[in-house]
Protein backbone atom coordinates (compact mmCIF):
# COMPACT_ATOMS: atom_id res chain seq x y z
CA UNK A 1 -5.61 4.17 11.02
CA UNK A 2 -5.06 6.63 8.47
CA UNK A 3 -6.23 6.71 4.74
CA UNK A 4 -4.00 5.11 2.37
CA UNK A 5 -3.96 4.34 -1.63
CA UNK A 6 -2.50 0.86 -2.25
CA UNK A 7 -0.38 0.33 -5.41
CA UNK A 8 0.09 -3.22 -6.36
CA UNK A 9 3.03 -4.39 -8.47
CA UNK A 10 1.74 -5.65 -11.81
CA UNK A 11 5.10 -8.12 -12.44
CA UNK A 12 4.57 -9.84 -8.25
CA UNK A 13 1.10 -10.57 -6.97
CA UNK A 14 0.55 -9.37 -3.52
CA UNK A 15 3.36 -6.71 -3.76
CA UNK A 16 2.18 -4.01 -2.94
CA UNK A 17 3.28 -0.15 -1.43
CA UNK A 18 1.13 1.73 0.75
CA UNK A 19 1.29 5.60 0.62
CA UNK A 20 -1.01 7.74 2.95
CA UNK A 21 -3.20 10.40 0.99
CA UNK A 22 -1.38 13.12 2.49
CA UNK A 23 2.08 12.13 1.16
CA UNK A 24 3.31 12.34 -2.42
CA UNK A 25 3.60 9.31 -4.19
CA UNK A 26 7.27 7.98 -4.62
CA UNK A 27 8.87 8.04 -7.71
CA UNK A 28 9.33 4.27 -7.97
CA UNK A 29 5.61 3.85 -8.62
CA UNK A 30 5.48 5.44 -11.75
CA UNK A 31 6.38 4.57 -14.76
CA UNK A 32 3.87 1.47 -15.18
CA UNK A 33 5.43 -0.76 -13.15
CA UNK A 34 2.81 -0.18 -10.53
CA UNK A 35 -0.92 0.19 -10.56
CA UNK A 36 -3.59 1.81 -8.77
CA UNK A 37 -4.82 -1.32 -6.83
CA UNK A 38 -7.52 0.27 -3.94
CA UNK A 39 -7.74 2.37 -0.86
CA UNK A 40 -7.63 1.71 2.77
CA UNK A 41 -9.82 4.03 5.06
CA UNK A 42 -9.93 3.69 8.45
CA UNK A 43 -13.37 2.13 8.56
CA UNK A 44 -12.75 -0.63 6.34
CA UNK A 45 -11.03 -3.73 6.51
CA UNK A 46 -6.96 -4.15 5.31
CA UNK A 47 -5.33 -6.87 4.52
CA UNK A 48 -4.16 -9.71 7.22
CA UNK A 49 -0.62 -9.14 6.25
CA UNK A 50 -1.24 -5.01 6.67
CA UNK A 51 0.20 -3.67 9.85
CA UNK A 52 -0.91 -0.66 10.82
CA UNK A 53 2.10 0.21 13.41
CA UNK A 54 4.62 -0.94 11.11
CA UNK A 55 2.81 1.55 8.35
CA UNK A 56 3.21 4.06 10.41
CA UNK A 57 6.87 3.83 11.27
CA UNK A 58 7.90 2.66 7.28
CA UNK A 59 5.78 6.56 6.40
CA UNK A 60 7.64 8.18 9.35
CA UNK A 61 10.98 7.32 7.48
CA UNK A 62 10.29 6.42 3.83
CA UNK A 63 7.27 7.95 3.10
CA UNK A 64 5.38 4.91 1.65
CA UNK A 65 4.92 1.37 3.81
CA UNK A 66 5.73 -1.77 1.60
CA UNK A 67 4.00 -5.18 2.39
CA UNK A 68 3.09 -8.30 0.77
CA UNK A 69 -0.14 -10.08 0.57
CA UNK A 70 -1.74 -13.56 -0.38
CA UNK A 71 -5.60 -12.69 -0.08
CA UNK A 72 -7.45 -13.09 -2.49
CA UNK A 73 -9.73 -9.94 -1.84
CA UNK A 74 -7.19 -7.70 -2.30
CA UNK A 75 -4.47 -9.28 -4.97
CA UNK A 76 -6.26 -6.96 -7.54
């Protein structure tokens, strides 16, 4: 798994939009709708709802992977 920096929707808990640390982050995320939530390495543990293979696919296209969440650890 690749590195990626997790942004978390402040107005939706568990929203939250994945972009790898080699990739710009989208445009969408600005604007303080969106905050810094915490990173994913590929040593350390992601989410439940966090699939890797779908990441990768989402970033192939869009750039950024989008996925929701309900644990607690990482609701930010």
């Amino acid at each position: 798994m690749q590195n990626y920096n997790v942004f978390c929707l402040r107005t939706i808990a568990g929203l939250c939009c994945a972009v790898p640390e080699s990739r710009i982050v989208p445009h969408f995320v600005g604007g303080g709708a969106w905050a810094f939530g915490y990173k994913l390495d590929g040593m350390g543990s992601a989410p439940l709802e966090f699939d890797d293979r779908a990441a990768e696919t989402a970033v192939r296209f869009n750039g950024f992977y989008l996925f929701q969440t309900m644990d607690k650890a990482f609701l930010g």
